[in-house]
Protein backbone atom coordinates (compact mmCIF):
# COMPACT_ATOMS: atom_id res chain seq x y z
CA UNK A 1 0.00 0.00 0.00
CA UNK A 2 1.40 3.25 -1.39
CA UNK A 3 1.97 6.38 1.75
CA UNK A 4 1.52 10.10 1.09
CA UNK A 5 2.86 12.11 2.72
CA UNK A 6 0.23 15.26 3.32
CA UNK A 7 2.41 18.22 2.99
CA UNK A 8 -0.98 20.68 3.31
CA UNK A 9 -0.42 23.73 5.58
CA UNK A 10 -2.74 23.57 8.60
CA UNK A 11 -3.04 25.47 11.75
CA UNK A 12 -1.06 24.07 14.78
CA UNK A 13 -1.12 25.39 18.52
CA UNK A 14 2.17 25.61 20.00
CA UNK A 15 2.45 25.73 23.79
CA UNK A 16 5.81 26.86 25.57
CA UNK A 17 7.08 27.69 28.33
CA UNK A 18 10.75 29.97 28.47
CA UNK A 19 11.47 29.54 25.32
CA UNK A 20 10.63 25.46 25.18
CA UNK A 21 8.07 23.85 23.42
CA UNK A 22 5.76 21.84 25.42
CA UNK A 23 2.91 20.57 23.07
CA UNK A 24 1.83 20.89 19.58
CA UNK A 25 -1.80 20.36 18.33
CA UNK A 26 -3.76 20.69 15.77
CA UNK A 27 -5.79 24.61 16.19
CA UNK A 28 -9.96 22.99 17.13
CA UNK A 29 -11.75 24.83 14.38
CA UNK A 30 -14.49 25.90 16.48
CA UNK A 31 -13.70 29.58 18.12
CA UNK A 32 -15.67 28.29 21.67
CA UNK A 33 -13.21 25.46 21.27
CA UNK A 34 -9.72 27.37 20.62
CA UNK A 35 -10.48 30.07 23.23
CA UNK A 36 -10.76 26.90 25.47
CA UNK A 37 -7.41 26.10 24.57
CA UNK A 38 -5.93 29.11 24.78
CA UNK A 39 -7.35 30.06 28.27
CA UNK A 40 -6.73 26.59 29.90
CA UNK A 41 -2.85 26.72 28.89
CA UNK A 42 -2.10 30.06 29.48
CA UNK A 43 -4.12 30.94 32.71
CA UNK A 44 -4.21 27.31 33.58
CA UNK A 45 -0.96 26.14 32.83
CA UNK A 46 1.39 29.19 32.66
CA UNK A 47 2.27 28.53 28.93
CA UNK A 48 2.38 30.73 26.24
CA UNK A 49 0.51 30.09 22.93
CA UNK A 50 1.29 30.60 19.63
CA UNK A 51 -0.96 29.78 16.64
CA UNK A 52 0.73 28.65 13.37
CA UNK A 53 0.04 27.65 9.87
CA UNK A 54 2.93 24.69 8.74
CA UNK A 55 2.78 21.10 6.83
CA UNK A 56 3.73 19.51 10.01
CA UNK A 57 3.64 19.48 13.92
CA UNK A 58 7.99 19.87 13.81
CA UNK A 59 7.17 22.98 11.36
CA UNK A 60 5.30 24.37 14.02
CA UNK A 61 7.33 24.33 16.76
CA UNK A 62 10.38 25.98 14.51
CA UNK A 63 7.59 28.47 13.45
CA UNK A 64 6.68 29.12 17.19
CA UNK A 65 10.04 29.05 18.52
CA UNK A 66 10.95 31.86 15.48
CA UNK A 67 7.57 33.70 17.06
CA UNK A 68 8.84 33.44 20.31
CA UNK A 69 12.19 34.72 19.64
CA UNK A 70 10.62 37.51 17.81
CA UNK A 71 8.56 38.67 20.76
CA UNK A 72 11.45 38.31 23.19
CA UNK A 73 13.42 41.00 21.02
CA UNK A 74 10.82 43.57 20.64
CA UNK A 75 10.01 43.43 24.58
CA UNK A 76 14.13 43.51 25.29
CA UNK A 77 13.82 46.65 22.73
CA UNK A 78 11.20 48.07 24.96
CA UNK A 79 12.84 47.57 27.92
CA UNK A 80 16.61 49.06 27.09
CA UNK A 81 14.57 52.36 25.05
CA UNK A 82 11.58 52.85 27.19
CA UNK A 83 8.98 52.82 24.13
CA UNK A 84 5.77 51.09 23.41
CA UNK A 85 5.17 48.10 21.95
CA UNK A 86 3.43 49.95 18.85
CA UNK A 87 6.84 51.64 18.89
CA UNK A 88 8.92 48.75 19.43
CA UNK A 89 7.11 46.69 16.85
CA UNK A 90 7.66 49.73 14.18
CA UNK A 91 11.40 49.67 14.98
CA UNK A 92 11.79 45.63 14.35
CA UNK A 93 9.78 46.15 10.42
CA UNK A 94 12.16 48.87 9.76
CA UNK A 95 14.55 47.14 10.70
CA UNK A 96 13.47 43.61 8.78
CA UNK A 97 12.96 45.97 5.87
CA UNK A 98 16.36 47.18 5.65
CA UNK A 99 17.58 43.72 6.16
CA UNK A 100 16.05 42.49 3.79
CA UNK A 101 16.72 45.05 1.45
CA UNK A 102 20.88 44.02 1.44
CA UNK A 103 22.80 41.43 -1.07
CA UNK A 104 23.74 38.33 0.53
CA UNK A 105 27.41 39.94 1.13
CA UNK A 106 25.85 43.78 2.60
CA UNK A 107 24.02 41.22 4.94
CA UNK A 108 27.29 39.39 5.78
CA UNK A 109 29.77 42.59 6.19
CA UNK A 110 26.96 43.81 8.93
CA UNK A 111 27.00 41.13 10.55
CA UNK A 112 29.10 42.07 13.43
CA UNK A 113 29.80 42.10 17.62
CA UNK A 114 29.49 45.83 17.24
CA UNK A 115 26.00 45.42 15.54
CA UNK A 116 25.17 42.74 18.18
CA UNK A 117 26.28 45.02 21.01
CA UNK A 118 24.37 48.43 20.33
CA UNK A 119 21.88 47.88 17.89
CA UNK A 120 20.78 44.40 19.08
CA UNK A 121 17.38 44.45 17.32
CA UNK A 122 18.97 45.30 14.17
CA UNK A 123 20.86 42.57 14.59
CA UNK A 124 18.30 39.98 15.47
CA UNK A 125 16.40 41.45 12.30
CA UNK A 126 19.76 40.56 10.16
CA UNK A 127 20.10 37.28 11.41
CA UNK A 128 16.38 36.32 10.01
CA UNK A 129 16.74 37.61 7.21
CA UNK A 130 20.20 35.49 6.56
CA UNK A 131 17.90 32.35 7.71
CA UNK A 132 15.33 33.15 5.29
CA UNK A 133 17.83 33.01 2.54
CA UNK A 134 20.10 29.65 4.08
CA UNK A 135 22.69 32.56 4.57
CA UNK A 136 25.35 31.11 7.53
CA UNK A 137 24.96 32.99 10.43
CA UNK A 138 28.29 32.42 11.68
């Protein structure tokens, strides 16, 4: 008997805690049901929740973990400038943009302890963008 491997994008719950993952399922399609979800693990269970669309439940988790990492750069952004997160959040895009916006070798000559050190953000904005495009990070 033949397998197929489904490689359809479908929306995954991912549950963590500090940074771990701690579950993966499937999102309920019902809105009663995923608010269910969502308030038993993170009032119930202290976890955070992130909602992604991927092939697969390990797709997920990278997707969350990338969402996580995302979150925890804007709110260290926050913290070191004293903005809001509307702020914040403008400050990471701009930053993406320009990112985004350099050759594979702009990206690489930026990529610096210097950058890492005072413009951290920027930084973690480079470094996805180099991920995006299999660029080595190192």
């Amino acid at each position: 008997m033949p397998v197929t491997l489904d490689k359809t994008p479908r929306a995954f719950t991912v549950l963590m805690q500090g940074g771990t993952v701690r579950g993966v399922t499937l999102t309920p399609e019902a809105d009663e049901d995923r608010e269910l979800l969502n308030f038993d693990a993170y009032w119930g269970d202290c976890l955070d929740v992130f909602e992604v669309t991927a092939v697969d439940g390990y797709a997920a988790s990278i997707r969350a973990i990338a969402a996580h990492d995302r979150a925890t750069a804007i709110e260290d952004y926050m913290d070191r400038v004293g903005v809001t997160y509307g702020a914040a959040r403008t400050v990471y895009r701009d930053c993406r943009t320009w990112a985004r916006a350099l050759t594979p070798e702009g990206r690489a000559y930026w990529l610096t302890d210097v950058l890492k050190s005072y413009a951290p953000l920027k930084h973690f904005a480079l470094i996805e963008a180099m991920r995006e495009n299999g660029e080595p990070t190192t």
